[in-house]
Protein backbone atom coordinates (compact mmCIF):
# COMPACT_ATOMS: atom_id res chain seq x y z
CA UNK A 1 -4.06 9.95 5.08
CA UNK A 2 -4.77 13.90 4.06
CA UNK A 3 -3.32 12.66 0.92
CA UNK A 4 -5.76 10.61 -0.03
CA UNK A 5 -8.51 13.06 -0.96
CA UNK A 6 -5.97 15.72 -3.01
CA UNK A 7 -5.77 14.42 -6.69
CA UNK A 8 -6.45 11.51 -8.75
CA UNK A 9 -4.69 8.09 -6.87
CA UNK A 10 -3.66 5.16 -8.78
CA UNK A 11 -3.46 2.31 -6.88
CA UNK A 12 -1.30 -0.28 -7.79
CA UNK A 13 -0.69 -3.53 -6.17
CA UNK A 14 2.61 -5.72 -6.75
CA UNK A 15 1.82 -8.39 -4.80
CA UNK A 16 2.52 -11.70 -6.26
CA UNK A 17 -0.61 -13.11 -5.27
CA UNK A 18 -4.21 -11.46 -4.89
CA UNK A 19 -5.85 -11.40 -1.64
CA UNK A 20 -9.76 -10.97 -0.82
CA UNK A 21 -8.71 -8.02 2.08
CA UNK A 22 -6.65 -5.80 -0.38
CA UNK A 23 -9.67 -5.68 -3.06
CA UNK A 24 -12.18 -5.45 -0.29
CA UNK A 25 -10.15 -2.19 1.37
CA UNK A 26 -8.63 -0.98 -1.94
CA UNK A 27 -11.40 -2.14 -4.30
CA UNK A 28 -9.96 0.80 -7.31
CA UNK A 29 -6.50 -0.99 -7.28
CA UNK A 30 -4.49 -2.62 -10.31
CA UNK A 31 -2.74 -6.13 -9.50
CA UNK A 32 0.36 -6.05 -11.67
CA UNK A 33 2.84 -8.94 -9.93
CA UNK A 34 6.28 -8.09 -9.48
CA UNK A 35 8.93 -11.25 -9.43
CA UNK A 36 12.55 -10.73 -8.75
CA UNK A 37 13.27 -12.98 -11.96
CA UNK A 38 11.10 -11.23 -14.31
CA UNK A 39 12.43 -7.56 -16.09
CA UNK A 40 9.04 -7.85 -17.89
CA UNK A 41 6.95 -7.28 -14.12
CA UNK A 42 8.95 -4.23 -14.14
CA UNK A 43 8.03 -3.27 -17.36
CA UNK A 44 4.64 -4.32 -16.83
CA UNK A 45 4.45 -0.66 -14.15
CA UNK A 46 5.40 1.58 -16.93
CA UNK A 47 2.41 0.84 -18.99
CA UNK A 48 -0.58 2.57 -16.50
CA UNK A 49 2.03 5.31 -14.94
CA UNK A 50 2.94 5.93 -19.14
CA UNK A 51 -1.45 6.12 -19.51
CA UNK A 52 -2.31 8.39 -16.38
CA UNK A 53 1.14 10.47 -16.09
CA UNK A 54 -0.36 12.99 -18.13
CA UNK A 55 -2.22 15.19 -15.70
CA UNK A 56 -0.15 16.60 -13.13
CA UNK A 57 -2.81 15.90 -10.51
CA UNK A 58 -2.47 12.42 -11.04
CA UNK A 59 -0.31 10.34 -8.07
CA UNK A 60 0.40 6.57 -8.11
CA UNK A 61 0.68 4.53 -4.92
CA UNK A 62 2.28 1.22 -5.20
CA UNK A 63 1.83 -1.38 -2.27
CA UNK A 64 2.31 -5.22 -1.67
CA UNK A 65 1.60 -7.11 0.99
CA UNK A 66 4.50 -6.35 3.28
CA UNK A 67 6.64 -3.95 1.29
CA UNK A 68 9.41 -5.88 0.70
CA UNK A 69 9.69 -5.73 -3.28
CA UNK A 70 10.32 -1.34 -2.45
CA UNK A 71 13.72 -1.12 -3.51
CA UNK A 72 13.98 -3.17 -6.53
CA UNK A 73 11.08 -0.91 -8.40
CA UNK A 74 12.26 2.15 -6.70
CA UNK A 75 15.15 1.79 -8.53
CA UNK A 76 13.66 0.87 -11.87
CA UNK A 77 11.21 3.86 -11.78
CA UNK A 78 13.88 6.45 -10.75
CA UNK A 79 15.42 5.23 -14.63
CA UNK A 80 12.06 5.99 -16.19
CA UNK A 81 11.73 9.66 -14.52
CA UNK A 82 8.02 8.67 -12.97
CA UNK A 83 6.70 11.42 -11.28
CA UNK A 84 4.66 11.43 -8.59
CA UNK A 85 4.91 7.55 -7.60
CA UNK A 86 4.43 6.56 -3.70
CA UNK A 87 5.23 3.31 -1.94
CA UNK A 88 2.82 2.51 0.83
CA UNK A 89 5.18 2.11 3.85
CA UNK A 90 4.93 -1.71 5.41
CA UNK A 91 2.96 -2.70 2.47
CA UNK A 92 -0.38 -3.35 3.16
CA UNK A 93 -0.69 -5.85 5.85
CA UNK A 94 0.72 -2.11 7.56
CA UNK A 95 -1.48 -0.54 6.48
CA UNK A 96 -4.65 -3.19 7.61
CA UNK A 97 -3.07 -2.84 11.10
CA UNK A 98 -3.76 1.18 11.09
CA UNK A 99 -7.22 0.84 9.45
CA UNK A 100 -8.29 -1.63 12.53
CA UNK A 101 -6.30 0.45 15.11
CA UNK A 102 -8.34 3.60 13.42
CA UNK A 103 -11.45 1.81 13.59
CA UNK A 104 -10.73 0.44 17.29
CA UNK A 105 -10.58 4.01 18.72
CA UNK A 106 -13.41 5.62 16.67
CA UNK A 107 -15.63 2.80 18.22
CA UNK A 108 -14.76 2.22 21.80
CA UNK A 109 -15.98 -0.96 23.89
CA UNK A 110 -16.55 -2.68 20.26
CA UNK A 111 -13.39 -4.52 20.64
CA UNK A 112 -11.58 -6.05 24.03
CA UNK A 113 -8.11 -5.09 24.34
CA UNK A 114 -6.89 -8.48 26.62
CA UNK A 115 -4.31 -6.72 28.94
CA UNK A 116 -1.57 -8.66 30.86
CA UNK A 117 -2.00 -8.43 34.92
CA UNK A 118 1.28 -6.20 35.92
CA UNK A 119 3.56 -6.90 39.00
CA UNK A 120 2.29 -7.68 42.57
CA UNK A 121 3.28 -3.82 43.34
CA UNK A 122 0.85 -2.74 40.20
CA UNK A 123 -2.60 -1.69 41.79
């Protein structure tokens, strides 16, 4: 995440439908929904990365929910010579699991790890 804070991030979500956690985590980021049977959702992308392309410090990361949609837009956007575009790996649901992992280390004894009992050998 040393990314984050070197240039100016687009954010833009994919995901077919909105969800409260995405906008509550990444509150900056653009919904534009991606559908396998629609060359107009991939269309759609070209119009902010077209607006904000301009400055060279500018870097786009696109995300949905579980990262399936990847390859599909990958491959459009390699035709459209996009610079700088990012896919957030897992989609986002990943990256919810890091952010509570994160946040269950930086603040020990907050949250109860329930560990299984181990063999009769195990002290």
């Amino acid at each position: 995440m040393a990314e984050k804070n070197q240039g100016k991030w687009i954010l833009i979500d994919i995901s077919d439908k909105i969800t409260s956690d995405t906008y509550g985590t990444l509150e900056n980021a653009i919904n534009i929904p991606y559908s396998k049977n629609s060359k107009e959702s991939l269309t759609n992308l070209e119009t902010p990365i077209n607006k904000h392309s301009k400055s060279p410090e500018t870097r786009f990361l696109i995300f949905d929910n579980n990262g399936e949609s990847y390859h599909a837009v990958k491959k459009y956007l390699a035709k459209t010579n996009a610079d700088s575009v990012f896919f957030l790996r897992g989609g986002f649901s990943n990256y919810k699991s890091f952010l509570e992992t994160r946040n269950a280390m930086l603040h020990p004894g907050k949250k109860q790890i329930l560990v299984e009992k181990g063999c009769s050998t195990c002290p």
